[in-house]
PDB file of N, CA and C in Angstrom:
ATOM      1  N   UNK A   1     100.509 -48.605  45.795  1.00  0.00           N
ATOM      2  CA  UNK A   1     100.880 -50.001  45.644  1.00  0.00           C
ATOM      3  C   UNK A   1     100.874 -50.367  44.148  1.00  0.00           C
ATOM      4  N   UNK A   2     102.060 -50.998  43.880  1.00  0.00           N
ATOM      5  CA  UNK A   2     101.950 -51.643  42.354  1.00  0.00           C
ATOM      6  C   UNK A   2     101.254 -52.516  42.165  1.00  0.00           C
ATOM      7  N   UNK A   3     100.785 -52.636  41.154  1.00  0.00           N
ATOM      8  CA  UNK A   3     100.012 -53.795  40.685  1.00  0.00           C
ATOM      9  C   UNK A   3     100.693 -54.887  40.269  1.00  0.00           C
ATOM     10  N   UNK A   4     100.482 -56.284  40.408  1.00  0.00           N
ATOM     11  CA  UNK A   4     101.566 -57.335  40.160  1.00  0.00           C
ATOM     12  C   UNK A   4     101.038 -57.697  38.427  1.00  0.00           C
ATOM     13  N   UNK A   5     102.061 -57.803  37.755  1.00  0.00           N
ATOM     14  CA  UNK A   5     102.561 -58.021  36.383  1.00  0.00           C
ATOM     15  C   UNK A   5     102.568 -59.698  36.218  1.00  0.00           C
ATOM     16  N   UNK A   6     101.684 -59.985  35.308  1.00  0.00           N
ATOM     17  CA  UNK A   6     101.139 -61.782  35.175  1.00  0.00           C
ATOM     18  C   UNK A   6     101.278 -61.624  33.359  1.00  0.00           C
ATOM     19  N   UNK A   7     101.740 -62.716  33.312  1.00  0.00           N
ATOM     20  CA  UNK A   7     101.763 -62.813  31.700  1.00  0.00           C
ATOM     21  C   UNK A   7     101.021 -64.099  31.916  1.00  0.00           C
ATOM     22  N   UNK A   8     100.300 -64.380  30.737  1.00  0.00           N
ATOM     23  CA  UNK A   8      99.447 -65.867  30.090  1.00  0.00           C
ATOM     24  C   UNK A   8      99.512 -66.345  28.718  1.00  0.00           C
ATOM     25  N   UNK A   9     100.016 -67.472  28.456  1.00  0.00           N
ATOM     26  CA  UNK A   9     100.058 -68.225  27.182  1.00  0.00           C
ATOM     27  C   UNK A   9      99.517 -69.210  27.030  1.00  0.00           C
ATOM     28  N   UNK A  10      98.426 -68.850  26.163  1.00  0.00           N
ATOM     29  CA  UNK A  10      97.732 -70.361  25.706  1.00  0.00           C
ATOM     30  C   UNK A  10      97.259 -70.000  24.696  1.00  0.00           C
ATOM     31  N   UNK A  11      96.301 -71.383  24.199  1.00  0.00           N
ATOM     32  CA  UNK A  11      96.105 -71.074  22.417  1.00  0.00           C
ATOM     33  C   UNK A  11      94.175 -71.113  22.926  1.00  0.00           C
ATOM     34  N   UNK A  12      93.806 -71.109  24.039  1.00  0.00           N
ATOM     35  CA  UNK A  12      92.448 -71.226  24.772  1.00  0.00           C
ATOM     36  C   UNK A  12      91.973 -69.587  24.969  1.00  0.00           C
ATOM     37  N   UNK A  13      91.235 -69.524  23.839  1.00  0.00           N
ATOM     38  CA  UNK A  13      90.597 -67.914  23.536  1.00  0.00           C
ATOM     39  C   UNK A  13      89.624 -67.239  24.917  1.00  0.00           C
ATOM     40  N   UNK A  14      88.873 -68.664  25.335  1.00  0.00           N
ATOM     41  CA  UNK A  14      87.694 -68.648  26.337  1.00  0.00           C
ATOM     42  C   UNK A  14      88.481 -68.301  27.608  1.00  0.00           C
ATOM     43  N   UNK A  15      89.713 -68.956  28.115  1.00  0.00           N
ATOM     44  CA  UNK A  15      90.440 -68.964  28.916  1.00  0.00           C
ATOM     45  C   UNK A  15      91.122 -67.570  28.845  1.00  0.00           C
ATOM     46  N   UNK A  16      91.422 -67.220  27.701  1.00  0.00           N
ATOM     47  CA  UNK A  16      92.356 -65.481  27.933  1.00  0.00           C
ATOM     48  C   UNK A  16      91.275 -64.720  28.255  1.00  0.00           C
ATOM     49  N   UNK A  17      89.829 -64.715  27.913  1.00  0.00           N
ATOM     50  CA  UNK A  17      88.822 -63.982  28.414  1.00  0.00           C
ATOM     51  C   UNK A  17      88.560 -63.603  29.426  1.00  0.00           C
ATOM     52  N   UNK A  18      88.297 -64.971  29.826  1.00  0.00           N
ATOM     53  CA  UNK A  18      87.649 -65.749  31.324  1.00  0.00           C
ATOM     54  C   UNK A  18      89.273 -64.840  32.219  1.00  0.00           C
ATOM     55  N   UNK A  19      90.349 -65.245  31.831  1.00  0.00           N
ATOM     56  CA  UNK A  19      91.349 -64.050  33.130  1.00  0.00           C
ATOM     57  C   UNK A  19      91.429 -63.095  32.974  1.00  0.00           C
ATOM     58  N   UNK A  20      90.757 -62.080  31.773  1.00  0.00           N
ATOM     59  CA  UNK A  20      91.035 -60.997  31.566  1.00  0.00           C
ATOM     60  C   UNK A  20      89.744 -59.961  32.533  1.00  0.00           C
ATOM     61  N   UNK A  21      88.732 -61.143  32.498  1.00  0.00           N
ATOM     62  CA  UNK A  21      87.694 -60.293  33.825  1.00  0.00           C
ATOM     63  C   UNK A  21      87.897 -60.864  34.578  1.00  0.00           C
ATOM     64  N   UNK A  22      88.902 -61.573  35.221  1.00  0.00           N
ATOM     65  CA  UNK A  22      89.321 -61.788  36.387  1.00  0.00           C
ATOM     66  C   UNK A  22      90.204 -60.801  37.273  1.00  0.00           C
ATOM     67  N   UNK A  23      91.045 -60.083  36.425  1.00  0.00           N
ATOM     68  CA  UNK A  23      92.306 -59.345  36.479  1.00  0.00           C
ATOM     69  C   UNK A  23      91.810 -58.172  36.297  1.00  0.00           C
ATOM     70  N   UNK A  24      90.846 -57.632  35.739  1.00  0.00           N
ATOM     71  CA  UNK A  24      90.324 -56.279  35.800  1.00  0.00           C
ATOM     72  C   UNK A  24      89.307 -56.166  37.732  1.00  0.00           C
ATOM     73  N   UNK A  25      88.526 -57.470  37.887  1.00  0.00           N
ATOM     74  CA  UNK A  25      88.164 -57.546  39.249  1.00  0.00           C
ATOM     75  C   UNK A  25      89.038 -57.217  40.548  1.00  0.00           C
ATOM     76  N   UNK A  26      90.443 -57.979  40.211  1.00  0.00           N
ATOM     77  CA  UNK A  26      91.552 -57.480  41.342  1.00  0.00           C
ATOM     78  C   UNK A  26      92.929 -57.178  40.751  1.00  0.00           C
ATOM     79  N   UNK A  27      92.427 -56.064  40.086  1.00  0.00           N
ATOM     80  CA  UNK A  27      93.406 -54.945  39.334  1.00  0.00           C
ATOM     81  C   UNK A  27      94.955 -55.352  39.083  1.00  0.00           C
ATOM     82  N   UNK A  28      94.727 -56.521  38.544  1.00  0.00           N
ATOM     83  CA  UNK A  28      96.086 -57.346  37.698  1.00  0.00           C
ATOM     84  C   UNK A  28      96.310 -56.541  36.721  1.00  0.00           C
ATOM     85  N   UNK A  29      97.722 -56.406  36.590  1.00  0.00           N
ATOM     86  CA  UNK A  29      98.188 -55.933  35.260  1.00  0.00           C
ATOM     87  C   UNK A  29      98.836 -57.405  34.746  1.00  0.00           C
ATOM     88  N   UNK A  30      97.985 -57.904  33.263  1.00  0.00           N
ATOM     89  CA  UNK A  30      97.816 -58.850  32.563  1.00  0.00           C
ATOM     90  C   UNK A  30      98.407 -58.645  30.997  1.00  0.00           C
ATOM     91  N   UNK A  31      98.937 -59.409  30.712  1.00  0.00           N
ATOM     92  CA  UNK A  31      99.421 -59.274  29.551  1.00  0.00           C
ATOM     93  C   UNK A  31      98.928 -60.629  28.739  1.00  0.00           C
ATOM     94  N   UNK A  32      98.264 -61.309  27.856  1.00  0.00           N
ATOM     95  CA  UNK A  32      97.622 -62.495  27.251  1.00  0.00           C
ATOM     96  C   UNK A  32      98.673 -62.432  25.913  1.00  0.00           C
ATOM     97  N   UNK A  33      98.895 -63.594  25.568  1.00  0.00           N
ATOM     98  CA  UNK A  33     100.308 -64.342  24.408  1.00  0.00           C
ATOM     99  C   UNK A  33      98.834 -65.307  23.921  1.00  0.00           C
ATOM    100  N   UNK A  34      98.114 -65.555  22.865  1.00  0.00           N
ATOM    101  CA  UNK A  34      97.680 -66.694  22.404  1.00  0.00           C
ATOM    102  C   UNK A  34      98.602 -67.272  21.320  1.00  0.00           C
ATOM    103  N   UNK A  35      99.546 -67.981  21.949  1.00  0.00           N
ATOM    104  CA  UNK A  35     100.239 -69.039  21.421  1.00  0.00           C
ATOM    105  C   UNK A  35     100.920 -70.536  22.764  1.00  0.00           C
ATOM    106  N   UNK A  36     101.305 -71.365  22.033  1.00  0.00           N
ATOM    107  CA  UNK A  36     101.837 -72.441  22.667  1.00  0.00           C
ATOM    108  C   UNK A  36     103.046 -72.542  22.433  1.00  0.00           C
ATOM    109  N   UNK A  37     103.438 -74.113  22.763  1.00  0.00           N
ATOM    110  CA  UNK A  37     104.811 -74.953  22.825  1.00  0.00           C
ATOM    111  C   UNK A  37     105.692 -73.881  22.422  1.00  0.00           C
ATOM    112  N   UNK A  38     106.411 -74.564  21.310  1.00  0.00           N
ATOM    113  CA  UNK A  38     107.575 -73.361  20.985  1.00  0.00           C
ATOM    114  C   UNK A  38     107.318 -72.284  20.781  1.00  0.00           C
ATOM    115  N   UNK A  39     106.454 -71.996  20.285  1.00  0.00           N
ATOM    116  CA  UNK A  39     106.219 -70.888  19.342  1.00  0.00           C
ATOM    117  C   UNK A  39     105.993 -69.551  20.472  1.00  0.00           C
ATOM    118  N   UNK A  40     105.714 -70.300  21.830  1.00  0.00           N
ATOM    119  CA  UNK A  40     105.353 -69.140  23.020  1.00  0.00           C
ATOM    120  C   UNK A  40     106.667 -68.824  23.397  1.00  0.00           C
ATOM    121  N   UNK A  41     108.008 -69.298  23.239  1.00  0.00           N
ATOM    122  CA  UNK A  41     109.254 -69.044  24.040  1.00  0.00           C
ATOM    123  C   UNK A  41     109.557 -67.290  24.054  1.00  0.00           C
ATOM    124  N   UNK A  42     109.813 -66.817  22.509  1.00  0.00           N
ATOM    125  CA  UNK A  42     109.510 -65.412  22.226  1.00  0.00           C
ATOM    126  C   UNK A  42     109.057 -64.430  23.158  1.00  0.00           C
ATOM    127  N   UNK A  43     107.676 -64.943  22.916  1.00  0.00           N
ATOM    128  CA  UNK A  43     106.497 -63.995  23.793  1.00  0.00           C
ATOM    129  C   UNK A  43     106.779 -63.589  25.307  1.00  0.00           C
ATOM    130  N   UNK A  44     107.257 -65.007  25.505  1.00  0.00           N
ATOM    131  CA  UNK A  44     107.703 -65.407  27.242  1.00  0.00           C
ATOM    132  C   UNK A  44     108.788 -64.592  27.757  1.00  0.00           C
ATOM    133  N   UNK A  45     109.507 -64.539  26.566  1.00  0.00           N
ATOM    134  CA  UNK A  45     110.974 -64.095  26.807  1.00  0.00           C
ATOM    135  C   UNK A  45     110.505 -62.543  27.041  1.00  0.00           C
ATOM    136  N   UNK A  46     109.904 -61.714  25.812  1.00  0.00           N
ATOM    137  CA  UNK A  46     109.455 -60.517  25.848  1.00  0.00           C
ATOM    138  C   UNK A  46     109.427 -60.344  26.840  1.00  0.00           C
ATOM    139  N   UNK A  47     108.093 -60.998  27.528  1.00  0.00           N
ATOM    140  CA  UNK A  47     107.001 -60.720  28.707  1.00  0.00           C
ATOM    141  C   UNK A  47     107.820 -60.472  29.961  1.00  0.00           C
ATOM    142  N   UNK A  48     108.980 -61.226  29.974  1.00  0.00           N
ATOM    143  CA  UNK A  48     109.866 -61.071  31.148  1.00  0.00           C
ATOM    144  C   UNK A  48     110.784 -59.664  31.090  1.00  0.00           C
ATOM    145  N   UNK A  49     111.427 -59.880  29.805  1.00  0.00           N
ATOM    146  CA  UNK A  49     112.232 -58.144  29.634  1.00  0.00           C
ATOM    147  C   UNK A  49     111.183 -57.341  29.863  1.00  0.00           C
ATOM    148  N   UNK A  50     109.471 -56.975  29.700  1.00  0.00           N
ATOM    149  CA  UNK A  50     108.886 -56.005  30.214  1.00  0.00           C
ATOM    150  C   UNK A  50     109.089 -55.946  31.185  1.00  0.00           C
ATOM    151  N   UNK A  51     108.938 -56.788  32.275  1.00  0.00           N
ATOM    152  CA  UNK A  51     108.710 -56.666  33.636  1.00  0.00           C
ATOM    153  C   UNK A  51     107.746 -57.762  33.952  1.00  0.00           C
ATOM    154  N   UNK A  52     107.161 -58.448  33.002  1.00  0.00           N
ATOM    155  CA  UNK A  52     106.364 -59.436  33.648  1.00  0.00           C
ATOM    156  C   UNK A  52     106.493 -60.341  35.171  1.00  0.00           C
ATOM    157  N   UNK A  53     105.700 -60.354  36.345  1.00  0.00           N
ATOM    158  CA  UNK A  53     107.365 -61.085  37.391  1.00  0.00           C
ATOM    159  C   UNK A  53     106.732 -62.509  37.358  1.00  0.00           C
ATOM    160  N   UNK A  54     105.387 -63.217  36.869  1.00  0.00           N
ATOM    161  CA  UNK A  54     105.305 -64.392  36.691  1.00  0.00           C
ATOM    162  C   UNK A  54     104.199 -64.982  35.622  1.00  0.00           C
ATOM    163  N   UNK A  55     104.689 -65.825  35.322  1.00  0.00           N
ATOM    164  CA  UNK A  55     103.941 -66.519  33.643  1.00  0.00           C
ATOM    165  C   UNK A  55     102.984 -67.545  34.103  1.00  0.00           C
ATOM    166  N   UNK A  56     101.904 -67.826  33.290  1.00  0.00           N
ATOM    167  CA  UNK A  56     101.030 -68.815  33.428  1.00  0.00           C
ATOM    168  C   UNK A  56     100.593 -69.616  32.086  1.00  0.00           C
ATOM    169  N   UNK A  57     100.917 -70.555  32.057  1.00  0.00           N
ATOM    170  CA  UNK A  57     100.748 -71.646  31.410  1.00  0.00           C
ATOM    171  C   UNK A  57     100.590 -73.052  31.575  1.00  0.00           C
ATOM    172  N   UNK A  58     100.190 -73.597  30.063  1.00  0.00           N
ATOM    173  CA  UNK A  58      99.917 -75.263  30.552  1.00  0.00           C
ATOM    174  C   UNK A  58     100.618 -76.054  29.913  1.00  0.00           C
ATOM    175  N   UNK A  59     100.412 -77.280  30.756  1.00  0.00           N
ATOM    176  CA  UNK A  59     101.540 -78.736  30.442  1.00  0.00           C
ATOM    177  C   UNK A  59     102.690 -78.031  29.909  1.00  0.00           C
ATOM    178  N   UNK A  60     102.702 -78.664  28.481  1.00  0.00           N
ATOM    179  CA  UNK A  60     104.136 -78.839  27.453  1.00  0.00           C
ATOM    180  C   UNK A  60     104.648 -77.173  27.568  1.00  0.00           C
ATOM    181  N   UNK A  61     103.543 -76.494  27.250  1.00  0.00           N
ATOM    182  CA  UNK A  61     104.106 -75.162  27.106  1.00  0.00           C
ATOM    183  C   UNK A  61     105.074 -74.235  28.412  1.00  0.00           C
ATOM    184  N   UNK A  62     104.346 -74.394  30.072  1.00  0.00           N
ATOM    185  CA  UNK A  62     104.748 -74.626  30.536  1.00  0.00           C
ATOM    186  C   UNK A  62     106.299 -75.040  30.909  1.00  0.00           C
ATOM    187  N   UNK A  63     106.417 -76.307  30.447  1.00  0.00           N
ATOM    188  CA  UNK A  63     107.936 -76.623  30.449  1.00  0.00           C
ATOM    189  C   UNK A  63     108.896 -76.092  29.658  1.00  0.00           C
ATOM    190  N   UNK A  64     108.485 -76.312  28.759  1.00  0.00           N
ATOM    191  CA  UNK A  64     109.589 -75.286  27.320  1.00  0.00           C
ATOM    192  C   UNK A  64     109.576 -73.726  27.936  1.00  0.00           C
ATOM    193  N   UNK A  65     108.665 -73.216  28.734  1.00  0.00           N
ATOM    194  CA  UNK A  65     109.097 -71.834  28.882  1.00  0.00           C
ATOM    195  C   UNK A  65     109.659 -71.844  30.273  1.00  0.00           C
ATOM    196  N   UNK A  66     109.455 -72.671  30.700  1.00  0.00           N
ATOM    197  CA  UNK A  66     110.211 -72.624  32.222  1.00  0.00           C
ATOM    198  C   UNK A  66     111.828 -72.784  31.887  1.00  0.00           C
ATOM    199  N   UNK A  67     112.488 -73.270  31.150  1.00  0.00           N
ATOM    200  CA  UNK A  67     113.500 -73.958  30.542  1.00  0.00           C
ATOM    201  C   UNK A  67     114.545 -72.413  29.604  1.00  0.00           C
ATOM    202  N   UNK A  68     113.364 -71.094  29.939  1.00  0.00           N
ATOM    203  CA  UNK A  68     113.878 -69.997  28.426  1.00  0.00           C
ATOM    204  C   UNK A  68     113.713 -68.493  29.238  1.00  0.00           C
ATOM    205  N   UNK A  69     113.321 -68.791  30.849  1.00  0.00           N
ATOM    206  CA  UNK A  69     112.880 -67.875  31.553  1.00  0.00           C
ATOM    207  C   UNK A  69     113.872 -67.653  32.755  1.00  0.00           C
ATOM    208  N   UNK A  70     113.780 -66.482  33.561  1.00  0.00           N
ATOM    209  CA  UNK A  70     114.182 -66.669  34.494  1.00  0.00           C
ATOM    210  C   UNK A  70     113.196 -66.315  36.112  1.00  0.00           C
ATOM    211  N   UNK A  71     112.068 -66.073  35.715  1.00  0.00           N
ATOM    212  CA  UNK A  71     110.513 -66.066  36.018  1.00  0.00           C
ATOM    213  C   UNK A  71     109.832 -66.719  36.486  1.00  0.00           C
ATOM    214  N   UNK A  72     109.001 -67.328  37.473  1.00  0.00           N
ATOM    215  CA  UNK A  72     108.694 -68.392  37.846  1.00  0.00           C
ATOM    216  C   UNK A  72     107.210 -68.706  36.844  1.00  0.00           C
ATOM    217  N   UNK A  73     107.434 -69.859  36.674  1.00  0.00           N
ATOM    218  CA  UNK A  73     106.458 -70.099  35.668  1.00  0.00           C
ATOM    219  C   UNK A  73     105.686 -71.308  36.233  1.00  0.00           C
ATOM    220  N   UNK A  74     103.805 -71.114  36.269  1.00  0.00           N
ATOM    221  CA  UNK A  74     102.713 -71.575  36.915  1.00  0.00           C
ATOM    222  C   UNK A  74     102.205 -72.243  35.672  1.00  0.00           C
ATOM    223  N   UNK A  75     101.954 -73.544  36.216  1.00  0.00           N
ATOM    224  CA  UNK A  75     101.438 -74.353  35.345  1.00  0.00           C
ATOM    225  C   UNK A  75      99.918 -74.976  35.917  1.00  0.00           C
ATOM    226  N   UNK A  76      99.118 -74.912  35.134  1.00  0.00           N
ATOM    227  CA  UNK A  76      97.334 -75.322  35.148  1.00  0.00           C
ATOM    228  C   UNK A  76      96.919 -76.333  34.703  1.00  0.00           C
ATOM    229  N   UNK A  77      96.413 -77.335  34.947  1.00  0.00           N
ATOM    230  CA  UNK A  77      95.764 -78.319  34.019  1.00  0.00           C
ATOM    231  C   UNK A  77      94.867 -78.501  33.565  1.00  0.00           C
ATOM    232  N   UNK A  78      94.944 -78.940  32.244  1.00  0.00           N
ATOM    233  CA  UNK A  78      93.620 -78.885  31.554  1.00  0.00           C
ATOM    234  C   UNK A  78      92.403 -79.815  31.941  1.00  0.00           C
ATOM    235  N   UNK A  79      91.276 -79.596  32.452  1.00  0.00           N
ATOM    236  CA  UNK A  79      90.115 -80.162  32.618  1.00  0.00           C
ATOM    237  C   UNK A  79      89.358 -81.204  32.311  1.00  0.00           C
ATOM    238  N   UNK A  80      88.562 -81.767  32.315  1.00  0.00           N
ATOM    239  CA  UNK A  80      87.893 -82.891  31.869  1.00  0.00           C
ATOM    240  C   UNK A  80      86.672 -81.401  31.217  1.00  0.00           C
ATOM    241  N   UNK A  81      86.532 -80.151  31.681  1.00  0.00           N
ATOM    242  CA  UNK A  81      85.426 -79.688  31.277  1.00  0.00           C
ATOM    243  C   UNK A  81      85.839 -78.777  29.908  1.00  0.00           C
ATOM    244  N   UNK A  82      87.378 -78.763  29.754  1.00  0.00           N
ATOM    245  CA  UNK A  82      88.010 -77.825  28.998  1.00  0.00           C
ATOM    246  C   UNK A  82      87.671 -78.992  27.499  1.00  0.00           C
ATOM    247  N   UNK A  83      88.557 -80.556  27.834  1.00  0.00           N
ATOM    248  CA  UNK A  83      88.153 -81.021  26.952  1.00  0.00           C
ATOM    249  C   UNK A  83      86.752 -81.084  26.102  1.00  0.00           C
ATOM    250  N   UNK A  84      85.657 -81.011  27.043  1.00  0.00           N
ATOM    251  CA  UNK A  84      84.396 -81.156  26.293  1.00  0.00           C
ATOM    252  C   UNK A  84      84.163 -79.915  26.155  1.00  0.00           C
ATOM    253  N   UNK A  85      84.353 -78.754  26.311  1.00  0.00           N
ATOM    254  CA  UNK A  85      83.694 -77.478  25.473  1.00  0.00           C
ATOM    255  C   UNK A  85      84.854 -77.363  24.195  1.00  0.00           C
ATOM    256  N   UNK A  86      86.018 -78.074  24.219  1.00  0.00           N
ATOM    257  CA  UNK A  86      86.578 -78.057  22.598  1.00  0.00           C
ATOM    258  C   UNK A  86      85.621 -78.911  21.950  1.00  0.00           C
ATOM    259  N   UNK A  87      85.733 -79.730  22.234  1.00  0.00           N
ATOM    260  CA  UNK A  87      84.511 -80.880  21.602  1.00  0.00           C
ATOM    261  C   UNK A  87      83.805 -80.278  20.688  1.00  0.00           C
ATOM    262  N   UNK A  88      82.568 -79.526  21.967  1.00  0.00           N
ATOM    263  CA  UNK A  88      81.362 -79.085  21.597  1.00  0.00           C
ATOM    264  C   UNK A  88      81.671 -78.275  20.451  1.00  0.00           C
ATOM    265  N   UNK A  89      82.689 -77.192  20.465  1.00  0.00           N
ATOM    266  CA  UNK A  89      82.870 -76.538  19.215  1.00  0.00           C
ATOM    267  C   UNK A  89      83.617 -76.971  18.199  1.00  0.00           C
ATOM    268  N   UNK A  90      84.579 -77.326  18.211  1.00  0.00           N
ATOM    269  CA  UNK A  90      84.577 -78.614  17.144  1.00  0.00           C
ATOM    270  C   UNK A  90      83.432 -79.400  16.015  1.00  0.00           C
ATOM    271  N   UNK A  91      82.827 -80.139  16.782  1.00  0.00           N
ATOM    272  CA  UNK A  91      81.646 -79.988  16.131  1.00  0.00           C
ATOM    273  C   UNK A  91      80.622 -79.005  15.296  1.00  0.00           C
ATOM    274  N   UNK A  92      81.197 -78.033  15.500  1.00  0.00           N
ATOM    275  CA  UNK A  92      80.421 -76.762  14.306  1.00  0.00           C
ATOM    276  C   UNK A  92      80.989 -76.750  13.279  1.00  0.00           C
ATOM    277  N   UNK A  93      82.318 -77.625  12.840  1.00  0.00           N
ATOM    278  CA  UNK A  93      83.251 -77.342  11.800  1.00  0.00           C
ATOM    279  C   UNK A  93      82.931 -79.309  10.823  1.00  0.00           C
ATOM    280  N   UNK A  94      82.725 -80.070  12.056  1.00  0.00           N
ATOM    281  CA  UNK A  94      82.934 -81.297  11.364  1.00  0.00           C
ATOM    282  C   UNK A  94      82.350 -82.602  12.595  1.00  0.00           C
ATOM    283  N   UNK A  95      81.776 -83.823  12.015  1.00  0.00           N
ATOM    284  CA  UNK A  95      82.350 -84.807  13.095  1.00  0.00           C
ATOM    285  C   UNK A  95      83.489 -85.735  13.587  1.00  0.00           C
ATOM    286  N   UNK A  96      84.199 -85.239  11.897  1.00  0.00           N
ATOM    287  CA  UNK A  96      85.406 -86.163  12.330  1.00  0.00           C
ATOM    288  C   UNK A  96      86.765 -85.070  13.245  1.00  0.00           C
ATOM    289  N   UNK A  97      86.436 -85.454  14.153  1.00  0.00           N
ATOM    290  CA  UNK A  97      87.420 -84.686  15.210  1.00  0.00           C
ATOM    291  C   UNK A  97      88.514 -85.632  15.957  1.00  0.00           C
ATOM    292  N   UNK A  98      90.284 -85.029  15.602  1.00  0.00           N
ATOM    293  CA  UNK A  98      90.973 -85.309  16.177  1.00  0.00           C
ATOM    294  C   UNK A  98      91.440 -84.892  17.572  1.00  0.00           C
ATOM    295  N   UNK A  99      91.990 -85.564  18.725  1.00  0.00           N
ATOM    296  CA  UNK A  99      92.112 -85.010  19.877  1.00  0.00           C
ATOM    297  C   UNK A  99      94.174 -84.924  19.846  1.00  0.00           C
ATOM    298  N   UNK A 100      94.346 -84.042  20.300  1.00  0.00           N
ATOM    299  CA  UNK A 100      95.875 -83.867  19.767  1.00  0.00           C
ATOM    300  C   UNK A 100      96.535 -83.141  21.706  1.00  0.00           C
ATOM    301  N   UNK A 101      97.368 -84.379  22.041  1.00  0.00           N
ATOM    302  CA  UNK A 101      97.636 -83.651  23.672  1.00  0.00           C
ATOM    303  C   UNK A 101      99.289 -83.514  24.232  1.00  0.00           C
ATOM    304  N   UNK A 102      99.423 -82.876  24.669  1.00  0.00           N
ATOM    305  CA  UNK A 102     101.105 -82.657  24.903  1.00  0.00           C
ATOM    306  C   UNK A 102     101.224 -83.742  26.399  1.00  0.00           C
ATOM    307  N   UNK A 103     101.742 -84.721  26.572  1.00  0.00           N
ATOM    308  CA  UNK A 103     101.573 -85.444  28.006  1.00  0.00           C
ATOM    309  C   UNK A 103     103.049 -85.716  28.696  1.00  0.00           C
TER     310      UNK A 103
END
């Protein structure tokens, strides 16, 4: 049996982790893009000429690659818990923290 082919784009380091021992648990073949919005179309595009057969991403990014694919592309939303662990690290750099969201 083949293993099913998942591509992921996001700019969420914790999150490419967090699926990468997910996908080793039920033997996903995973491919991780840390990039967004435009800048993921590329990657997306790649990911599909490999063989990728479906993409995972969020909001904005999401749409712009659904729009550049011919792939079905899964979209996630970001958390109330995602927001506060940026927060939290954020705060190691500064307190003045901007919140910046694709809606």
């Amino acid at each position: 049996m083949n293993k099913i082919r998942i591509g992921i784009l996001t700019t969420g380091k914790s999150l490419i982790e967090m699926t990468r021992q997910f996908a080793v648990k039920k033997d996903i073949d995973l491919q991780c893009i840390e990039e967004g919005l435009d800048n993921a179309i590329p990657y997306a595009q790649k990911m599909e000429f490999d063989g990728v057969e479906v993409l995972l991403a969020r909001g904005g990014t999401a749409l712009i690659i659904r729009e550049n694919v011919q792939i079905p592309v899964l979209s996630y939303p970001i958390s109330t818990i995602d927001i506060l662990s940026c927060l939290k690290e954020a705060t190691e750099y500064g307190s003045n923290i901007l919140i910046v969201s694709f809606l």
